[in-house]
C-alpha atoms as a PDB file:
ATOM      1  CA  UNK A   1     210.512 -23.075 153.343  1.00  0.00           C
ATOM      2  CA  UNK A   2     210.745 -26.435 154.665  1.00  0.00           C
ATOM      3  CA  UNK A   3     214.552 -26.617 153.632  1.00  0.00           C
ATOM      4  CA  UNK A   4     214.897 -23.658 155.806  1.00  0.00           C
ATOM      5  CA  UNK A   5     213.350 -25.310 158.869  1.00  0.00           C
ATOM      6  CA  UNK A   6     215.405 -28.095 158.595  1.00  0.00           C
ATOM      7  CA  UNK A   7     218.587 -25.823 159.029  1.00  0.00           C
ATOM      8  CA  UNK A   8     217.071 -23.901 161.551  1.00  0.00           C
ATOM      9  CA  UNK A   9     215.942 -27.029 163.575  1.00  0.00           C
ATOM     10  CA  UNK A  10     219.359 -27.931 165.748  1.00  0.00           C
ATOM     11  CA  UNK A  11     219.628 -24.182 166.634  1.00  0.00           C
ATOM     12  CA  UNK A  12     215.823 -23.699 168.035  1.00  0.00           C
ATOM     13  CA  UNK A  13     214.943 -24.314 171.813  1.00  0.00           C
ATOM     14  CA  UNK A  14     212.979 -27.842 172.269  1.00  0.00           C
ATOM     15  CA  UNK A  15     210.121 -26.297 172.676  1.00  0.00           C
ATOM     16  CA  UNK A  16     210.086 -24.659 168.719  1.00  0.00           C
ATOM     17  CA  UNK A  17     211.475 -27.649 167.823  1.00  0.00           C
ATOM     18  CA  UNK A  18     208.439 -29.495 168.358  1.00  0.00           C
ATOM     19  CA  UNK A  19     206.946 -27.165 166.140  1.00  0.00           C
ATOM     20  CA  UNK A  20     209.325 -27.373 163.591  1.00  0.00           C
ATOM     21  CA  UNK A  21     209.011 -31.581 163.501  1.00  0.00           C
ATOM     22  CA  UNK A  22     205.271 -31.042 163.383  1.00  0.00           C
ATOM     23  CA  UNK A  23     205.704 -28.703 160.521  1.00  0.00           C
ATOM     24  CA  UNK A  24     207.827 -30.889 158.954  1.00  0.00           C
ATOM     25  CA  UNK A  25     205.674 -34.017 159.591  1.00  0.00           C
ATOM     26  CA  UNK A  26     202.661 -32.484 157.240  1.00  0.00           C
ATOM     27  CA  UNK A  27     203.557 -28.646 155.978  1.00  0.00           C
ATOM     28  CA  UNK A  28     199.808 -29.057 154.494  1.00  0.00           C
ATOM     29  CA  UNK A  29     197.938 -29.175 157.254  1.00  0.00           C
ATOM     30  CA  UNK A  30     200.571 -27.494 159.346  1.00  0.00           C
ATOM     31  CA  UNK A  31     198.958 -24.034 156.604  1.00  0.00           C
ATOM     32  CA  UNK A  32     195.517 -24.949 157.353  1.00  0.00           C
ATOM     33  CA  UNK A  33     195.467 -25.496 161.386  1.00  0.00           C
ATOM     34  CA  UNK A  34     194.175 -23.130 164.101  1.00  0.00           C
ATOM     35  CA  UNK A  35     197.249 -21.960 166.397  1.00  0.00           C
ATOM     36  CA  UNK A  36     195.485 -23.280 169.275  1.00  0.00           C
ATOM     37  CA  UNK A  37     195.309 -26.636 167.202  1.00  0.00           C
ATOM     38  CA  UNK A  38     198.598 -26.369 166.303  1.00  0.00           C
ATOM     39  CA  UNK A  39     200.027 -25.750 170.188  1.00  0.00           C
ATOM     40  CA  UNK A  40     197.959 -28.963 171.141  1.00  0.00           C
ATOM     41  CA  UNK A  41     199.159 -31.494 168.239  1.00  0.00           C
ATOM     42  CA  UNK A  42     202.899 -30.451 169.286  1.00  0.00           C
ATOM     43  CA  UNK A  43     202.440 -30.013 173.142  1.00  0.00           C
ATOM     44  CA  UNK A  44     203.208 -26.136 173.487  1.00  0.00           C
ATOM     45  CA  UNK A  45     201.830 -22.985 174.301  1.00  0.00           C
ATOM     46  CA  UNK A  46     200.156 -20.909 171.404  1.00  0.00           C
ATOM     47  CA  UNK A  47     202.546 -17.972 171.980  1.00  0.00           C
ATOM     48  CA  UNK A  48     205.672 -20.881 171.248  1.00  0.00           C
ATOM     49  CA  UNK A  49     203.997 -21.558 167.746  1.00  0.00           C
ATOM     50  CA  UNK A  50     204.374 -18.031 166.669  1.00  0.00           C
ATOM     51  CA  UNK A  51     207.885 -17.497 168.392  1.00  0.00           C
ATOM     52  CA  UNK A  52     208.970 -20.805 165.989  1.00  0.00           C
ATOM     53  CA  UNK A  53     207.160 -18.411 163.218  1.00  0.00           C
ATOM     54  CA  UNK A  54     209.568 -15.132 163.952  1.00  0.00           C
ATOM     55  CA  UNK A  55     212.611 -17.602 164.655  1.00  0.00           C
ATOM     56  CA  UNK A  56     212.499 -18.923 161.164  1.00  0.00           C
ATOM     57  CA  UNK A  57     212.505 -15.786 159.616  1.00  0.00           C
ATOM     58  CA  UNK A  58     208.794 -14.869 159.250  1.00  0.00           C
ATOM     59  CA  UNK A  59     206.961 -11.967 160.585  1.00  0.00           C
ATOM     60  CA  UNK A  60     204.365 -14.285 162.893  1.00  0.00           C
ATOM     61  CA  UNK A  61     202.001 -17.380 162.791  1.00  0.00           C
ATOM     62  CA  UNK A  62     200.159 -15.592 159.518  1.00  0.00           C
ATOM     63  CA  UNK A  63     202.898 -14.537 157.547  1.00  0.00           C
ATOM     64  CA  UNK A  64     204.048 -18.009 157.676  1.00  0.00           C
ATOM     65  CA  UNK A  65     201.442 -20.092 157.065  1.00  0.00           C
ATOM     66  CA  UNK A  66     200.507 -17.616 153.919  1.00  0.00           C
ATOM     67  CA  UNK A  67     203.916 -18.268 152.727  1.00  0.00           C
ATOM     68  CA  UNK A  68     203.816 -21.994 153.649  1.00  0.00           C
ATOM     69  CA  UNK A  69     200.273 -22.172 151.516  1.00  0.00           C
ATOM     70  CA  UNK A  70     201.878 -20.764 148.447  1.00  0.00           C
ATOM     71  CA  UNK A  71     204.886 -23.052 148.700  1.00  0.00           C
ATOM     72  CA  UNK A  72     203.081 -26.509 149.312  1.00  0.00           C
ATOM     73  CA  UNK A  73     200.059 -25.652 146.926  1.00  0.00           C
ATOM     74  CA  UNK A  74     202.018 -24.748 144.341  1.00  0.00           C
ATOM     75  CA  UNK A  75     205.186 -26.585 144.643  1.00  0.00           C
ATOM     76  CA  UNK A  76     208.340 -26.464 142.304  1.00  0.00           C
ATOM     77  CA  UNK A  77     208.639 -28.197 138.853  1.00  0.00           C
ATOM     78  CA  UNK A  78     212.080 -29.450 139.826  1.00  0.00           C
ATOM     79  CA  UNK A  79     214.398 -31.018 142.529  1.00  0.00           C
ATOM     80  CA  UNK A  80     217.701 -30.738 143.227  1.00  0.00           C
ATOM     81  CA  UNK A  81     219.610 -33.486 141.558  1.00  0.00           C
ATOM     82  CA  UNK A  82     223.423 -33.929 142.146  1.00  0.00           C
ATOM     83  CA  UNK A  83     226.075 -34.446 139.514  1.00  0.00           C
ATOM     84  CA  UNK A  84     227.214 -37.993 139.107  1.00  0.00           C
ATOM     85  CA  UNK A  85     230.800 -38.763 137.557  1.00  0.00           C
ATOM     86  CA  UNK A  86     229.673 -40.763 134.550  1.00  0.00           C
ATOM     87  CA  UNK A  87     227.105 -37.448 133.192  1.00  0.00           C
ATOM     88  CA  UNK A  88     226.839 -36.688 129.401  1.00  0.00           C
ATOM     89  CA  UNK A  89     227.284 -33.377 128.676  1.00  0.00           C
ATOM     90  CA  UNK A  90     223.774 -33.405 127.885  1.00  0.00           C
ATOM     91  CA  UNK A  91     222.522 -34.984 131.264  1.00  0.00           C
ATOM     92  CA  UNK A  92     224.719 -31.889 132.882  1.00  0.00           C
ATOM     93  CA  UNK A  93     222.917 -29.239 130.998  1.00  0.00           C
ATOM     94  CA  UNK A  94     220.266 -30.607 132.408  1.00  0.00           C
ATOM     95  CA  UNK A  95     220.527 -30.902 136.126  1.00  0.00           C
ATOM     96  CA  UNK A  96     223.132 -28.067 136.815  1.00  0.00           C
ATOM     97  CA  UNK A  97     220.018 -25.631 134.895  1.00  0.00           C
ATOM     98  CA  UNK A  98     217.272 -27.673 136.209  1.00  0.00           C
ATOM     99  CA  UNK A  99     219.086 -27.169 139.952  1.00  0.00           C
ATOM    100  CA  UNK A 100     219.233 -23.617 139.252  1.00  0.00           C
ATOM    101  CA  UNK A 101     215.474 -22.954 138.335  1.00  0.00           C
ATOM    102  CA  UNK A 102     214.548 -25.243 141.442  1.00  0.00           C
ATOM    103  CA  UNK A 103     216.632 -23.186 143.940  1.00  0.00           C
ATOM    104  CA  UNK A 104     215.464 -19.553 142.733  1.00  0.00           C
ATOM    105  CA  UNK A 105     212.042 -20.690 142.643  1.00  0.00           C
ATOM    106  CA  UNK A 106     212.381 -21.797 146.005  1.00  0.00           C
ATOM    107  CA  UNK A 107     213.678 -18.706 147.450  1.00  0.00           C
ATOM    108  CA  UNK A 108     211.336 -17.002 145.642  1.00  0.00           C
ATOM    109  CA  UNK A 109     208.778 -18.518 147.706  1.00  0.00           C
ATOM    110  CA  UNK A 110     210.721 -18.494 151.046  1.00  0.00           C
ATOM    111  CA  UNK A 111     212.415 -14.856 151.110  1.00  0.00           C
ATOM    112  CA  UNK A 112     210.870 -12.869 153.611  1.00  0.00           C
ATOM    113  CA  UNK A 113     209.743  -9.503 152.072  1.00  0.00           C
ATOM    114  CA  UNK A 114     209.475  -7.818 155.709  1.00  0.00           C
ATOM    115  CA  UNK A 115     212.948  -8.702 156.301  1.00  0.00           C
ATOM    116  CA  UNK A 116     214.002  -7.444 152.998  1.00  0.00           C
ATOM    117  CA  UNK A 117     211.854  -4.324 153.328  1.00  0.00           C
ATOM    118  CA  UNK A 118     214.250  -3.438 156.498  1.00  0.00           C
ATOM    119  CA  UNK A 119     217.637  -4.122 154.155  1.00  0.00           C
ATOM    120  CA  UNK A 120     216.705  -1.939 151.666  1.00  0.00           C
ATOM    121  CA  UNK A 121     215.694   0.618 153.955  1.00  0.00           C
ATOM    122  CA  UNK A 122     218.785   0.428 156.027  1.00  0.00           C
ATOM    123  CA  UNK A 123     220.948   0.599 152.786  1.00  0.00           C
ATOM    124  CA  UNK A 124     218.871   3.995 151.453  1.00  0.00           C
ATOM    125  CA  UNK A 125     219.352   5.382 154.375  1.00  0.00           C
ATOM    126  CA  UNK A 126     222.850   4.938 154.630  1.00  0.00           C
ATOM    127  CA  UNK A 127     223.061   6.253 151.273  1.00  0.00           C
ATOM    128  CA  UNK A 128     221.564   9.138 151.635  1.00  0.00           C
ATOM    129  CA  UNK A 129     223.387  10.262 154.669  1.00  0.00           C
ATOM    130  CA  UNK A 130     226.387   9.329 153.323  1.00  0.00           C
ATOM    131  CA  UNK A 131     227.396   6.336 155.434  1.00  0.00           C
ATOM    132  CA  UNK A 132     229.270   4.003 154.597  1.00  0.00           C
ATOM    133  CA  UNK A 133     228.023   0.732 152.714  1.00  0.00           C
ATOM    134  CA  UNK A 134     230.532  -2.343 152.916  1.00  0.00           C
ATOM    135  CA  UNK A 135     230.098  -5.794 151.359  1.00  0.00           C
ATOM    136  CA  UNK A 136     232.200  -8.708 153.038  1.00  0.00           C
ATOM    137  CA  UNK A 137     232.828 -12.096 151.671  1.00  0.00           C
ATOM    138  CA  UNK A 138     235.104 -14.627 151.646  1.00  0.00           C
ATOM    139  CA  UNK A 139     236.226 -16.981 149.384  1.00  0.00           C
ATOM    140  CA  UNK A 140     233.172 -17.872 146.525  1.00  0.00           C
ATOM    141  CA  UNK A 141     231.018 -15.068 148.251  1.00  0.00           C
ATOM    142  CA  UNK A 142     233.985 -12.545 148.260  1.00  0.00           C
ATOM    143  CA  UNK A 143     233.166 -12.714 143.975  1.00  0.00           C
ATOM    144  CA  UNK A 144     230.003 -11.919 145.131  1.00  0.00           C
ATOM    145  CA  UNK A 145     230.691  -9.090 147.046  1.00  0.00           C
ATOM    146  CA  UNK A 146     232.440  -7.477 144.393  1.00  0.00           C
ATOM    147  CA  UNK A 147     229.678  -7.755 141.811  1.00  0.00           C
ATOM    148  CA  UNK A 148     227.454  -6.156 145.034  1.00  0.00           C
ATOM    149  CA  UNK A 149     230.404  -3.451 145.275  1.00  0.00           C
ATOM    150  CA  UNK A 150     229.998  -3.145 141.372  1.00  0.00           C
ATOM    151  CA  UNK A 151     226.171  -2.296 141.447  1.00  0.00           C
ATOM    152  CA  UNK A 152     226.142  -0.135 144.661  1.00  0.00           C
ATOM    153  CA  UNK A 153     228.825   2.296 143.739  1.00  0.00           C
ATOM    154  CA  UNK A 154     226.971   3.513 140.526  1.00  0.00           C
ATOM    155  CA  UNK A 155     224.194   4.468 142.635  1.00  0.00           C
ATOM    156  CA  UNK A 156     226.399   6.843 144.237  1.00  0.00           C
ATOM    157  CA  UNK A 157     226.515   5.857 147.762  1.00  0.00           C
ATOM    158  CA  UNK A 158     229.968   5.448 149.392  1.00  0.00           C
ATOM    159  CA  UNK A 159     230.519   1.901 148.874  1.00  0.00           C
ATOM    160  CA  UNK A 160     233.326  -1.129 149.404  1.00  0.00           C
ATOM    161  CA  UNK A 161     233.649  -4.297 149.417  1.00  0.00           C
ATOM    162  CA  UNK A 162     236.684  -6.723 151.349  1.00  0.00           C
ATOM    163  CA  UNK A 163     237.253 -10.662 151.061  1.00  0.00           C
ATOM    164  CA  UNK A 164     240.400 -10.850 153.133  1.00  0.00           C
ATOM    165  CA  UNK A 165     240.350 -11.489 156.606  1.00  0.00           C
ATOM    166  CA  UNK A 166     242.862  -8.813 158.590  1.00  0.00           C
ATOM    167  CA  UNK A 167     241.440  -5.975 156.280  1.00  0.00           C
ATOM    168  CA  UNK A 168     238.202  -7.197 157.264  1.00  0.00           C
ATOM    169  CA  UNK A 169     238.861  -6.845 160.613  1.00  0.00           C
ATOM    170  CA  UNK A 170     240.644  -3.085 160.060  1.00  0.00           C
ATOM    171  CA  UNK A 171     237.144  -1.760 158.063  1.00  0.00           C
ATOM    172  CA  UNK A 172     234.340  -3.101 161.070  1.00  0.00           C
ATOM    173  CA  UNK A 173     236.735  -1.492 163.477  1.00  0.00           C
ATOM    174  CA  UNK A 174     236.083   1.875 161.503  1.00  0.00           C
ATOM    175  CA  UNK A 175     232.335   1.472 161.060  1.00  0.00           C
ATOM    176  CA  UNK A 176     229.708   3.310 163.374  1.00  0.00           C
ATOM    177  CA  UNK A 177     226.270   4.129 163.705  1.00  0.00           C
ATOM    178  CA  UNK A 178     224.480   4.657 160.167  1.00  0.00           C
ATOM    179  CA  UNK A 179     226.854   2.358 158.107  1.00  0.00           C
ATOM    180  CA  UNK A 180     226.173  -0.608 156.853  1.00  0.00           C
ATOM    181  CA  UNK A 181     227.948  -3.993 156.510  1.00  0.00           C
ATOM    182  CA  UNK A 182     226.453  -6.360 154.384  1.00  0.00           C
ATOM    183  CA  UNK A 183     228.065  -9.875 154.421  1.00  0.00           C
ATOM    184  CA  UNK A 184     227.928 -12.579 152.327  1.00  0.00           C
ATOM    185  CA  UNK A 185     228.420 -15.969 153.370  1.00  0.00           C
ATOM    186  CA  UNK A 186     227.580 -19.556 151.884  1.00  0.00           C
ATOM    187  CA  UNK A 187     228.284 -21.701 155.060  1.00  0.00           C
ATOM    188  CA  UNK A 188     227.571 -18.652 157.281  1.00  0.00           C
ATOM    189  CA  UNK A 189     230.836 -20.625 159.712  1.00  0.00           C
ATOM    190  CA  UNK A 190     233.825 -18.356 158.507  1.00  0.00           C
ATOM    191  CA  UNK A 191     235.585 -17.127 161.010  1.00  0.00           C
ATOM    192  CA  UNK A 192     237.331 -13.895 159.693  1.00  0.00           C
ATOM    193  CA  UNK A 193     233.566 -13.026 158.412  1.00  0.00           C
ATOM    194  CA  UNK A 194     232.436 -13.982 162.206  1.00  0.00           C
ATOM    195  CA  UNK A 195     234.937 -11.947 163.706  1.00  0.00           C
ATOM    196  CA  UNK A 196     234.144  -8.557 161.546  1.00  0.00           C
ATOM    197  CA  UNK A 197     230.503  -8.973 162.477  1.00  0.00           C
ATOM    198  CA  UNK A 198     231.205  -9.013 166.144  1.00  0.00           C
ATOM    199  CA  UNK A 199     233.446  -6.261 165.954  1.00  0.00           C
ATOM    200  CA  UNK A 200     231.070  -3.920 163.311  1.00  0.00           C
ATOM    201  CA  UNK A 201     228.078  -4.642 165.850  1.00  0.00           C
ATOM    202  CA  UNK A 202     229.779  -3.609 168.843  1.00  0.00           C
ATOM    203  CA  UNK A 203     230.983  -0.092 166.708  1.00  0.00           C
ATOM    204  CA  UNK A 204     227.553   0.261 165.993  1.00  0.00           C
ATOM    205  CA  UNK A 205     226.816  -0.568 162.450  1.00  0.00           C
ATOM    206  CA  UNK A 206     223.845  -2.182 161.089  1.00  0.00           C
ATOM    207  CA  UNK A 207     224.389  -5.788 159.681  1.00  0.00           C
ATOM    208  CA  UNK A 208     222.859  -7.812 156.563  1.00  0.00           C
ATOM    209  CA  UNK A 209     223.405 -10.999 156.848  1.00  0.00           C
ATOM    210  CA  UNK A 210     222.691 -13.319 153.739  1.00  0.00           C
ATOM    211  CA  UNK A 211     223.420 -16.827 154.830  1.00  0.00           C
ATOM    212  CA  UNK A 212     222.012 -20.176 155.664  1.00  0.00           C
ATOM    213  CA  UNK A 213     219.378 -20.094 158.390  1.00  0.00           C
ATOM    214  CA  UNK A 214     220.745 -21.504 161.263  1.00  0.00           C
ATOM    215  CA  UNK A 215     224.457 -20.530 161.109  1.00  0.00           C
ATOM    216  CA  UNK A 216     226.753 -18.750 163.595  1.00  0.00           C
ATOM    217  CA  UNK A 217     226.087 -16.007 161.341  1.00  0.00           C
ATOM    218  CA  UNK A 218     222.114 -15.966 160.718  1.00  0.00           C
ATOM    219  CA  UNK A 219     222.203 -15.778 164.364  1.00  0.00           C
ATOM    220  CA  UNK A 220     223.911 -12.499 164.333  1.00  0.00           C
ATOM    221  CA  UNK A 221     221.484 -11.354 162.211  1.00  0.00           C
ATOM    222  CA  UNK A 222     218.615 -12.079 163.921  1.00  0.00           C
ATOM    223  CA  UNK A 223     219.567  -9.804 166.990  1.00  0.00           C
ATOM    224  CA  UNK A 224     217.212  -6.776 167.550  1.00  0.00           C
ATOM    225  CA  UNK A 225     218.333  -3.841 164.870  1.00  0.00           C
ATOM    226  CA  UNK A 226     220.552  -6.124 162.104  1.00  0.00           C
ATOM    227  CA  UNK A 227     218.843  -8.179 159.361  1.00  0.00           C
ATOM    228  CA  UNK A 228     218.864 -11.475 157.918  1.00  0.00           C
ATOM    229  CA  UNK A 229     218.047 -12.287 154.866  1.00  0.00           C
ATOM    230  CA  UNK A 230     217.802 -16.547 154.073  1.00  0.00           C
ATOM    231  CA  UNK A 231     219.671 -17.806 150.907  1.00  0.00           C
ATOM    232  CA  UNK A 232     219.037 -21.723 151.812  1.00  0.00           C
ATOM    233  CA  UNK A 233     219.300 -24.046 149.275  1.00  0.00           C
ATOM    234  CA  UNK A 234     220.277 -28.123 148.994  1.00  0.00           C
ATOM    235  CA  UNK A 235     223.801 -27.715 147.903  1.00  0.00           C
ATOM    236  CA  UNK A 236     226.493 -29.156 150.084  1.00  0.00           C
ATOM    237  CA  UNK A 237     228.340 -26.443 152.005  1.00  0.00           C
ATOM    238  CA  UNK A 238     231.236 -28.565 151.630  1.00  0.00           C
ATOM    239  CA  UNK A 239     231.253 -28.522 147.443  1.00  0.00           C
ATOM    240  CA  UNK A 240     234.769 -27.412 146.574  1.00  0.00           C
ATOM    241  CA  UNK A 241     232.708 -25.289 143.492  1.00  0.00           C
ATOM    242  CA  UNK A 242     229.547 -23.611 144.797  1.00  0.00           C
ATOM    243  CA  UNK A 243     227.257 -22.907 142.211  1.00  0.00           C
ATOM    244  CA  UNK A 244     223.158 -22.450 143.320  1.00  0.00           C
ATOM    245  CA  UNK A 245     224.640 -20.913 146.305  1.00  0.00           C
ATOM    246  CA  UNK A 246     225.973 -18.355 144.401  1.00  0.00           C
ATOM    247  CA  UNK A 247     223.385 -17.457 141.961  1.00  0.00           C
ATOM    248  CA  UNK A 248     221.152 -17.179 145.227  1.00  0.00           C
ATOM    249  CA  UNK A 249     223.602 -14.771 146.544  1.00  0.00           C
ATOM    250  CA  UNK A 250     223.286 -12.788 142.981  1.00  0.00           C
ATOM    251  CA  UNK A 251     219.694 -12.932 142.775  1.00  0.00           C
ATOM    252  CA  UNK A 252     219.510 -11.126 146.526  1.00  0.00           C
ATOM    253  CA  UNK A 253     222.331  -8.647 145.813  1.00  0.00           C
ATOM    254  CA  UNK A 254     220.002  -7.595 142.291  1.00  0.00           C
ATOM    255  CA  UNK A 255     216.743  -7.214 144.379  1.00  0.00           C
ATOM    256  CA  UNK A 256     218.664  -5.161 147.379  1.00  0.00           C
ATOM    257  CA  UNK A 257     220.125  -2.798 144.230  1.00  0.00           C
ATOM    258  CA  UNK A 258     216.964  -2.412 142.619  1.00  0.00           C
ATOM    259  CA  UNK A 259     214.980  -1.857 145.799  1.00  0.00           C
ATOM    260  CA  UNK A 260     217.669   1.002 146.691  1.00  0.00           C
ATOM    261  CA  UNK A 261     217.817   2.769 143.349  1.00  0.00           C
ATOM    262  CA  UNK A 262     213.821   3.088 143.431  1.00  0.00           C
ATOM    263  CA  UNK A 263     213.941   4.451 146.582  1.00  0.00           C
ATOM    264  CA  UNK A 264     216.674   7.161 145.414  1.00  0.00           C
ATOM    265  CA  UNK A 265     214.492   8.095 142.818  1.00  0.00           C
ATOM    266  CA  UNK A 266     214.974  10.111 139.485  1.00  0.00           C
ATOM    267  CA  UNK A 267     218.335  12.037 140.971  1.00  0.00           C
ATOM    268  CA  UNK A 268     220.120   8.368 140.162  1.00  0.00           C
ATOM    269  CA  UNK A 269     219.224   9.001 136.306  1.00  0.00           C
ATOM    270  CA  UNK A 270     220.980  11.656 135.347  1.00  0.00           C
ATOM    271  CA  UNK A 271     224.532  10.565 136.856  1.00  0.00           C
ATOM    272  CA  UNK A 272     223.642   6.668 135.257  1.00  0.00           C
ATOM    273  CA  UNK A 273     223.309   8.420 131.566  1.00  0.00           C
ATOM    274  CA  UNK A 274     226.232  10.212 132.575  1.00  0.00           C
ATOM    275  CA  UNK A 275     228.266   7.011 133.084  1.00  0.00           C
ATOM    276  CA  UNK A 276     226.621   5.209 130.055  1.00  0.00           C
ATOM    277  CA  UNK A 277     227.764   8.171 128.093  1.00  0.00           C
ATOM    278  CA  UNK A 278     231.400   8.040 129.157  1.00  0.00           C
ATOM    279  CA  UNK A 279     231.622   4.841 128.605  1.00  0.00           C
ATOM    280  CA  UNK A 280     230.877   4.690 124.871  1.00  0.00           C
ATOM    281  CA  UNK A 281     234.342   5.749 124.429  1.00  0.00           C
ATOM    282  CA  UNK A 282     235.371   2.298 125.430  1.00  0.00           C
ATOM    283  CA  UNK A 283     233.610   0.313 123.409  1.00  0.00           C
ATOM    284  CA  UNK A 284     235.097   0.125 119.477  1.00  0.00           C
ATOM    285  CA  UNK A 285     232.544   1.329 116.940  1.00  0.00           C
ATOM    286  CA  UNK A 286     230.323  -1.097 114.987  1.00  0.00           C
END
């Protein structure tokens, strides 16, 4: 959680950013803290504190300081620790699994179940209608994408998925009302992926946004009717091979599937023997 404030923090208005630095000073007593307490100690007015709350990502003042509890009390067994030049191989094994476990056990404790609620509901919907269901990346997150693309379309929703930039443009400019784009974006600063956003928003579509909080794009997401979803973690955005930013990315896609294919119910298991069965034929016998 606190990694996420810390991202969020140049984008907030001074006044939640007072909040945020008093958070940050002591997250422990920041949990235990009246509001009114809380508005005094950082010089703000009580309705400010839970404004900060919502603009990180959390439902209000108690949704975040249950969340905040959970995360400080029981912290996380491991730290991100970077790569030096002169690592074993056994020093890599290591850190690179080590960083892994620390950054899913973070999000685990920082994804916001509300906001994820609202994804998955969006995405059934769509479904069910028939709408369309697009995932967008670029670059690392366009792999991404296609493993999202991969799991969607065996539910048997109408779904794509599109890492380059014109065709990008081409599919948001065919969206409307009902369809969903969900995009996928480490840095959340690409500009083809910033572009088809603005463009599937003003056509109408719903957006899910999972990115760093903060970005040009979380702030997309955050506008009344779209969805963002928080895959923060300590990795530079800069890192010419992402890696805990992409098994973040994973992790979310594999909780949005499974969330959907509940919601579809028992009409999903017929079709997915179906597909099992046909595919026996590709496999060579044992």
């Amino acid at each position: 959680m606190l990694e996420r404030v810390k991202a969020a923090l140049p984008a907030l208005p001074p006044a939640e950013q007072r909040v945020a630095k008093l958070l940050l000073e002591d997250a422990r007593a920041f949990a235990t803290l009246p509001v009114s307490e809380l508005a005094d100690r950082a010089q703000v007015s009580k309705p400010t504190v839970v404004r900060f709350c919502r603009s990180v990502g959390y439902d209000g003042l108690a949704d975040f300081k249950l969340k905040l509890a959970g995360s400080v009390n029981e912290g996380v067994p491991f730290i991100h620790r970077a790569v030096e030049a002169d690592d074993k191989p056994a020093d890599l094994v290591v850190k690179v699994v080590d960083n892994a476990v620390a950054a899913l056990l973070h999000y685990r404790n920082d994804a916001n179940s509300h906001a994820v609620d609202r994804a998955i509901a969006a995405l059934t919907l769509a479904g069910e209608q028939g709408r369309r269901i697009e995932f967008w990346g670029v670059g690392n997150s366009g792999i991404v994408a296609q493993d999202a693309h991969h799991k969607f379309f065996r539910l048997g929703v109408h779904s794509s998925w599109c890492s380059d930039g014109h065709v990008l443009l081409m599919s948001a400019t065919m969206l409307g009302s009902g369809d969903c784009a969900v995009l996928i974006s480490n840095s959340g600063r690409s500009r083809d992926l910033l572009d088809a956003a603005e463009t599937a928003r003003k056509k109408g579509a719903t957006l899910i946004i999972l990115t760093a909080s903060g970005s040009p794009l979380a702030q997309l997401g955050q506008m009344p009717g779209h969805v963002m979803l928080a895959v923060d973690h300590p990795e530079d955005f800069e890192r010419y091979s992402p890696m805990v930013s992409r098994l973040l990315q994973l992790v979310a896609i594999d909780i949005l599937t499974t969330g959907v294919a509940l919601r579809l119910g028992e009409r999903l298991r017929p079709m997915l023997q179906e597909i099992k069965r046909n595919l026996r034929s590709k496999r060579y016998a044992s």
